[in-house]
C-alpha atoms as a PDB file:
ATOM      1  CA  UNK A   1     -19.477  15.678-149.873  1.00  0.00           C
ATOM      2  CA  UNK A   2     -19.648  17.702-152.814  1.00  0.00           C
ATOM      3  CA  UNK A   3     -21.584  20.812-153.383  1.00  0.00           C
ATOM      4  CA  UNK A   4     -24.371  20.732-156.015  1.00  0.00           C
ATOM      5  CA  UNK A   5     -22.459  21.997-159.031  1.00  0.00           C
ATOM      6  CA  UNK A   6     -18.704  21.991-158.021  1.00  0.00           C
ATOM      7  CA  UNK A   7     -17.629  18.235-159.073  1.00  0.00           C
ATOM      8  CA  UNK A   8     -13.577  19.250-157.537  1.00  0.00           C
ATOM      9  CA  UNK A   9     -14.582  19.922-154.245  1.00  0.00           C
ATOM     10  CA  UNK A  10     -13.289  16.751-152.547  1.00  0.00           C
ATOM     11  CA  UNK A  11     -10.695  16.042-155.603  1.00  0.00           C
ATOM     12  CA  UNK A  12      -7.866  16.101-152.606  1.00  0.00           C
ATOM     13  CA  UNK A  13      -9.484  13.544-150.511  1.00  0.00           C
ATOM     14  CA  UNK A  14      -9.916  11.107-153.261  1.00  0.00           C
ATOM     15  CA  UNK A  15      -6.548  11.434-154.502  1.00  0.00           C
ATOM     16  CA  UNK A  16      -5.591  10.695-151.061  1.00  0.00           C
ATOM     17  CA  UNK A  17      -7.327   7.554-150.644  1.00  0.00           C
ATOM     18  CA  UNK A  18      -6.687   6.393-154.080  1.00  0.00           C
ATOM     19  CA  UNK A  19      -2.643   6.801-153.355  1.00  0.00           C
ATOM     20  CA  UNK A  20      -3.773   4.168-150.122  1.00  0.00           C
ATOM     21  CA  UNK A  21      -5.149   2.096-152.133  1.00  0.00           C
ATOM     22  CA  UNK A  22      -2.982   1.791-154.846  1.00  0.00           C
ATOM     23  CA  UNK A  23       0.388   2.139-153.167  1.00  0.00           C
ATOM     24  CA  UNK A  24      -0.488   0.610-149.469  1.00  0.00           C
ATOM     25  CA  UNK A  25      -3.385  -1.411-149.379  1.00  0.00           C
ATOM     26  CA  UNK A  26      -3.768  -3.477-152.826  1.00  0.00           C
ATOM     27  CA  UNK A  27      -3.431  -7.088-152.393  1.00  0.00           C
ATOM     28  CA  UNK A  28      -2.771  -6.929-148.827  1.00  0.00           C
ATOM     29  CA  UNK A  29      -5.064  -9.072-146.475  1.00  0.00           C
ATOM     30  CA  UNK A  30      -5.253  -8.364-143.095  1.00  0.00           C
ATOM     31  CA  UNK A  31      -6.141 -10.911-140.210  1.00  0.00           C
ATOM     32  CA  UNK A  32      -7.824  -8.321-138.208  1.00  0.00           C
ATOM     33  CA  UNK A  33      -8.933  -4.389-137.900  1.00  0.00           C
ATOM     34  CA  UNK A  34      -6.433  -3.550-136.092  1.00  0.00           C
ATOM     35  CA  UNK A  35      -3.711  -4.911-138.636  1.00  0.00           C
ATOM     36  CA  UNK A  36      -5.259  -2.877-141.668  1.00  0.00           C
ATOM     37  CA  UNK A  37      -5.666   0.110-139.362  1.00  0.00           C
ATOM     38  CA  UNK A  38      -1.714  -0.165-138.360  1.00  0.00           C
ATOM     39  CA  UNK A  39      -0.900  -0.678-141.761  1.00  0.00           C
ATOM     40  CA  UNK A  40      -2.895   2.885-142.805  1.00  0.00           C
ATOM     41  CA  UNK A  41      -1.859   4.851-139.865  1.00  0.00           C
ATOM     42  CA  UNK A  42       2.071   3.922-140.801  1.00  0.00           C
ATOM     43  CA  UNK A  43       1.350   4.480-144.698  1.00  0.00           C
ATOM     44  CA  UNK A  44      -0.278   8.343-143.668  1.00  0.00           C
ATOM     45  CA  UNK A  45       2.990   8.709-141.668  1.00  0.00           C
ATOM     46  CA  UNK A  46       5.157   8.255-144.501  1.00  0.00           C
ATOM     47  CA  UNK A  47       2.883   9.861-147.268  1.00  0.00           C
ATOM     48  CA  UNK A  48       2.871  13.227-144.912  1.00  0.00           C
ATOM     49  CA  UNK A  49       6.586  12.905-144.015  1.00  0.00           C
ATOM     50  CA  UNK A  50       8.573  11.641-146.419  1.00  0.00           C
ATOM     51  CA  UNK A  51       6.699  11.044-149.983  1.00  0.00           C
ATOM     52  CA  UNK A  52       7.501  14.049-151.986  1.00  0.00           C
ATOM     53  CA  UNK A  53       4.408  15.389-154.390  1.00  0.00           C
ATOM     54  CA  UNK A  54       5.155  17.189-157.508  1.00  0.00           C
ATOM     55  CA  UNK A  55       2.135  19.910-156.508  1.00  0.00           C
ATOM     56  CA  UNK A  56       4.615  21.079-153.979  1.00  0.00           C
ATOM     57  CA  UNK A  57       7.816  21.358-156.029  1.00  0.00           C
ATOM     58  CA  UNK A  58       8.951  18.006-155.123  1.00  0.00           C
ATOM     59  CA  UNK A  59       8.986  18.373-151.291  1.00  0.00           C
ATOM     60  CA  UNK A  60       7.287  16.103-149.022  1.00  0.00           C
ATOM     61  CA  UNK A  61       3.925  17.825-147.032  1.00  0.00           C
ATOM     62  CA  UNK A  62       6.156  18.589-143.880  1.00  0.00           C
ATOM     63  CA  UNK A  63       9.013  19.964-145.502  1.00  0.00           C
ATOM     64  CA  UNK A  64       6.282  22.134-147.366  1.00  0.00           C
ATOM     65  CA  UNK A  65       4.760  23.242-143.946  1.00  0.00           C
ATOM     66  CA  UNK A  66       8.145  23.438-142.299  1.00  0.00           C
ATOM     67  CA  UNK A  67       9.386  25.756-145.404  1.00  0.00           C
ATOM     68  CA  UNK A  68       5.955  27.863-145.433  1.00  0.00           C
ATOM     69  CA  UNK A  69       6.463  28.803-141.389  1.00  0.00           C
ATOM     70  CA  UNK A  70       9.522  29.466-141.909  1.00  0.00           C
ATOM     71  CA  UNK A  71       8.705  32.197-144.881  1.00  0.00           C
ATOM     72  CA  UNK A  72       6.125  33.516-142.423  1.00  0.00           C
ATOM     73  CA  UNK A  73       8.464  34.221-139.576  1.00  0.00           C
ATOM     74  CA  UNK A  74      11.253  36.125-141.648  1.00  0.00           C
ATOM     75  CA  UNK A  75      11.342  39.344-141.251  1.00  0.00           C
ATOM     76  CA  UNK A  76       9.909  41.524-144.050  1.00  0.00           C
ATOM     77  CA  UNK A  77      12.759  42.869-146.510  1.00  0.00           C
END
């Protein structure tokens, strides 16, 4: 929920589930729960894993976590 006042505070999580939406979910019908939860659990897989976002210089979110650790573990120059 957003604060009185501060319009962007859930601007990620609606970007989020408009990309399901739009990319995963429009037009699809789905005989049961179960098939449209499938269908969003394997879409969240690939969005975090593989989709690359230009808001992290083209890399997908785990190759932007994997590169961040990876800056915090080197030794300092």
């Amino acid at each position: 929920m957003s604060r009185k006042g501060n319009c962007w505070d859930n601007a990620c999580s609606e970007t989020l589930f408009g990309s399901l939406k739009v990319e995963r979910l429009h037009g699809m019908t789905f005989h049961n729960h179960r098939e449209a939860k499938d269908a969003t659990l394997e879409w969240l897989l690939w969005y975090n894993g593989s989709r690359m976002h230009s808001t992290l210089g083209y890399l997908s979110p785990a190759q932007f976590e994997q590169q961040a650790s990876v800056r915090q573990l080197a030794p300092a120059a």
